[in-house]
N, C-alpha and C. Protein backbone atom coordinates (compact mmCIF):
# COMPACT_ATOMS: atom_id res chain seq x y z
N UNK A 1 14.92 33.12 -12.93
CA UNK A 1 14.02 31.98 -12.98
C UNK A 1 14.56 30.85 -12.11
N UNK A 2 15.84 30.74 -12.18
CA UNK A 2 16.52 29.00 -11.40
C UNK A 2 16.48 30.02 -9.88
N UNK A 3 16.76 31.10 -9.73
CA UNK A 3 16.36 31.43 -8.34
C UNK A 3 15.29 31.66 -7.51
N UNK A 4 14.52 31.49 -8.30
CA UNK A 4 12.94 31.67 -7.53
C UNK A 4 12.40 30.06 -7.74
N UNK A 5 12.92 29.37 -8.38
CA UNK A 5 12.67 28.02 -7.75
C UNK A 5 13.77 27.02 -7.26
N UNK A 6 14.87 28.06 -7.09
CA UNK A 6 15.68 27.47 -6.02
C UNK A 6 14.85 27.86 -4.76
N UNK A 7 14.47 28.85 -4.27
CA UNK A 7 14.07 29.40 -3.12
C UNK A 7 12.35 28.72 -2.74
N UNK A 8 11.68 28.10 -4.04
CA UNK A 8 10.49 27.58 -3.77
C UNK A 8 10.70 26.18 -3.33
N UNK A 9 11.84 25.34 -3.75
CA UNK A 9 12.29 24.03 -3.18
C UNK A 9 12.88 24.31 -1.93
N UNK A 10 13.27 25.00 -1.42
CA UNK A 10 14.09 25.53 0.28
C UNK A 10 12.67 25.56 0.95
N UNK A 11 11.81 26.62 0.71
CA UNK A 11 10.76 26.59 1.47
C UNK A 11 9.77 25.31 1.26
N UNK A 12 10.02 24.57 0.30
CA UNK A 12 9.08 23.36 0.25
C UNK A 12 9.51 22.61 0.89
N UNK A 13 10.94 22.64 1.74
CA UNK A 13 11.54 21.48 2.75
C UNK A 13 11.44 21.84 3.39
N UNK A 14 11.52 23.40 3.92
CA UNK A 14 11.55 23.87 5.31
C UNK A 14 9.49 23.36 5.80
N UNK A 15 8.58 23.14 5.24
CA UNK A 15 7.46 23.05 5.32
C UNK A 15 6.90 21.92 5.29
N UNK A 16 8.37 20.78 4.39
CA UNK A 16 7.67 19.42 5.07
C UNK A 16 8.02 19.17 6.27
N UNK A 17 9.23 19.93 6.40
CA UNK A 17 9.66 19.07 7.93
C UNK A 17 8.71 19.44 9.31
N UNK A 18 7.85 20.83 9.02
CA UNK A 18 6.71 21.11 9.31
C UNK A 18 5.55 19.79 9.92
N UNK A 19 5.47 19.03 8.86
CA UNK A 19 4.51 18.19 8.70
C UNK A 19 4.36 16.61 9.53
N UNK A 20 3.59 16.41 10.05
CA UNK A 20 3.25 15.67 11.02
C UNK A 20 2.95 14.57 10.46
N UNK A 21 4.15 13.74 10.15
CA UNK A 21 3.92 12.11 9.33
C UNK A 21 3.31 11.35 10.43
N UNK A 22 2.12 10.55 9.90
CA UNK A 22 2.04 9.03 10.70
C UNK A 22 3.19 7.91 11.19
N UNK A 23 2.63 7.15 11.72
CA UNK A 23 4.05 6.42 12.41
C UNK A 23 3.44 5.07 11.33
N UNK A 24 4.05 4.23 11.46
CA UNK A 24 3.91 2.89 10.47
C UNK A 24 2.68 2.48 11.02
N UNK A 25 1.68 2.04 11.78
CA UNK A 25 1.25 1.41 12.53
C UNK A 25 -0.09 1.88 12.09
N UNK A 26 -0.06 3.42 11.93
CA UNK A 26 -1.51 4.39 11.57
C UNK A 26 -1.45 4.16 10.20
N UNK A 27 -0.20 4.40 9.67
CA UNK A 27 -0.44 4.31 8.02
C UNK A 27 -0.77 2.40 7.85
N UNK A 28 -0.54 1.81 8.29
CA UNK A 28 -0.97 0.65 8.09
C UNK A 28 -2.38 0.09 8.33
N UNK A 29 -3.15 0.98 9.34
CA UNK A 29 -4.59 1.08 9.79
C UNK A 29 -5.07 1.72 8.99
N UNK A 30 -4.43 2.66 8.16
CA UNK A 30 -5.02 3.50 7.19
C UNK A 30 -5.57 2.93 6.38
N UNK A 31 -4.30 2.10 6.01
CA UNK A 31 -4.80 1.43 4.65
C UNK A 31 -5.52 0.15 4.77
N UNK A 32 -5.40 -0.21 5.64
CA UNK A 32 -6.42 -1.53 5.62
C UNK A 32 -7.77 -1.07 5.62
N UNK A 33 -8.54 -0.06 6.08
CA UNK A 33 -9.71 0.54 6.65
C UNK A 33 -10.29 0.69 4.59
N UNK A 34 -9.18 1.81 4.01
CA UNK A 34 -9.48 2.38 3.09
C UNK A 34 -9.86 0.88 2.24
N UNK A 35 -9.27 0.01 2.18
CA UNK A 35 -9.05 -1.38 0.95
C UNK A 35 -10.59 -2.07 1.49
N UNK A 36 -10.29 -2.14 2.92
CA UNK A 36 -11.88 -3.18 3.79
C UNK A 36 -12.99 -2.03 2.90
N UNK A 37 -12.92 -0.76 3.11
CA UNK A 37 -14.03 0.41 2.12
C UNK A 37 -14.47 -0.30 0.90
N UNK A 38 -13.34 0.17 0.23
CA UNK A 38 -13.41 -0.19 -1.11
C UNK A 38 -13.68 -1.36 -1.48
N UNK A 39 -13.42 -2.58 -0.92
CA UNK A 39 -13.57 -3.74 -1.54
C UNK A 39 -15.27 -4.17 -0.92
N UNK A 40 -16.08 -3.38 0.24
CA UNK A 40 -17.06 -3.16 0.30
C UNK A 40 -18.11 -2.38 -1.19
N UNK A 41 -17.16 -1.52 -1.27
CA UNK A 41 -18.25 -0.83 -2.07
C UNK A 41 -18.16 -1.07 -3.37
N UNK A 42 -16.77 -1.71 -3.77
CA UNK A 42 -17.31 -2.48 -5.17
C UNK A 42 -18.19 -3.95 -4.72
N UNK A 43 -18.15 -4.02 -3.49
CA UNK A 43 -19.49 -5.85 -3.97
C UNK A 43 -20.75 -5.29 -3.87
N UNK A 44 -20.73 -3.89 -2.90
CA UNK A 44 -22.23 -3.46 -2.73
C UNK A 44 -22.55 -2.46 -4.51
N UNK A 45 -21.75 -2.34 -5.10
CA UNK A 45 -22.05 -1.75 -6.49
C UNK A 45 -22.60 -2.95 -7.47
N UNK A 46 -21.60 -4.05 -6.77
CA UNK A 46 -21.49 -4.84 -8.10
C UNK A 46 -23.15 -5.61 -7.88
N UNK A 47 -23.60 -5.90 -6.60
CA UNK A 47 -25.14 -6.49 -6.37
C UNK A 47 -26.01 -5.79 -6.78
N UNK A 48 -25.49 -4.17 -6.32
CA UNK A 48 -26.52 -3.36 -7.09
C UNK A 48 -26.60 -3.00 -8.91
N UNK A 49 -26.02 -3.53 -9.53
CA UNK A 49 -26.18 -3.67 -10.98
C UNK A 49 -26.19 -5.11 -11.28
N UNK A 50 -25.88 -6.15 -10.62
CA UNK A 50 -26.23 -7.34 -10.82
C UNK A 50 -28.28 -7.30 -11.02
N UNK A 51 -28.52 -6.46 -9.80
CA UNK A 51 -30.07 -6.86 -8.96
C UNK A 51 -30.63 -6.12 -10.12
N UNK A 52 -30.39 -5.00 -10.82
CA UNK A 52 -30.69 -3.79 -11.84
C UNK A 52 -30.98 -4.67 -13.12
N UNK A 53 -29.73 -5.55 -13.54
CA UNK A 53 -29.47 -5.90 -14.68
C UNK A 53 -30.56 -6.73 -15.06
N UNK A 54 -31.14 -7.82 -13.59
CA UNK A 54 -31.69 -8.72 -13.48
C UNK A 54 -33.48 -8.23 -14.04
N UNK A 55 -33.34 -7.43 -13.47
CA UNK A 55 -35.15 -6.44 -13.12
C UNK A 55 -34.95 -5.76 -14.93
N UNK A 56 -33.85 -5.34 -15.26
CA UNK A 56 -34.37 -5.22 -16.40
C UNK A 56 -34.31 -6.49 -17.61
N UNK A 57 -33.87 -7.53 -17.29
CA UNK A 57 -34.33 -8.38 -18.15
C UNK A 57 -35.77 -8.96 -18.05
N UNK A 58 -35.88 -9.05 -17.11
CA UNK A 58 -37.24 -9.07 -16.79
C UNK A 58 -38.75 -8.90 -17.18
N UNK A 59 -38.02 -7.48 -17.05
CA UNK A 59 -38.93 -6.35 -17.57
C UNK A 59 -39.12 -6.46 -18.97
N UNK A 60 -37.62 -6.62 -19.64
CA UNK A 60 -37.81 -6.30 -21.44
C UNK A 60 -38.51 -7.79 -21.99
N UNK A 61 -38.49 -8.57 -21.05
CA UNK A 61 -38.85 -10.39 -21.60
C UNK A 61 -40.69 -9.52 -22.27
C-alpha cells in the first residue's frame, strides 16, 4: 500500500513539472477579468431580482 502511493506521488511530480504554469502577469489578468465577471454578474442578478421583486409587489397590491 505505502508503495503504490509512493510511486503515485513520483509520477504526480514527474507530471507537474510537465505542466505549463502562467507567468505572474497572465495569472494576474486572469484574475482581474474573472472578479470584473463576477462582480458584473452579481449587479446584473441583483437588478434582476430587485426589478422581479418590484413587479411582484405590484402585482400582489
Amino acid at each position: 500500500m505505502v508503495g503504490k502511493f509512493s510511486k503515485f506521488l513520483k509520477e504526480v511530480k514527474l507530471e507537474l513539472k510537465k505542466v505549463s504554469w502562467p507567468s505572474k502577469n497572465e495569472l494576474i489578468g486572469a484574475t482581474v477579468v474573472t472578479f470584473i465577471f463576477v462582480a458584473f454578474l452579481a449587479i446584473y442578478i441583483g437588478v434582476i431580482d430587485f426589478l422581479l421583486s418590484r413587479l411582484m409587489t405590484f402585482l400582489l397590491k
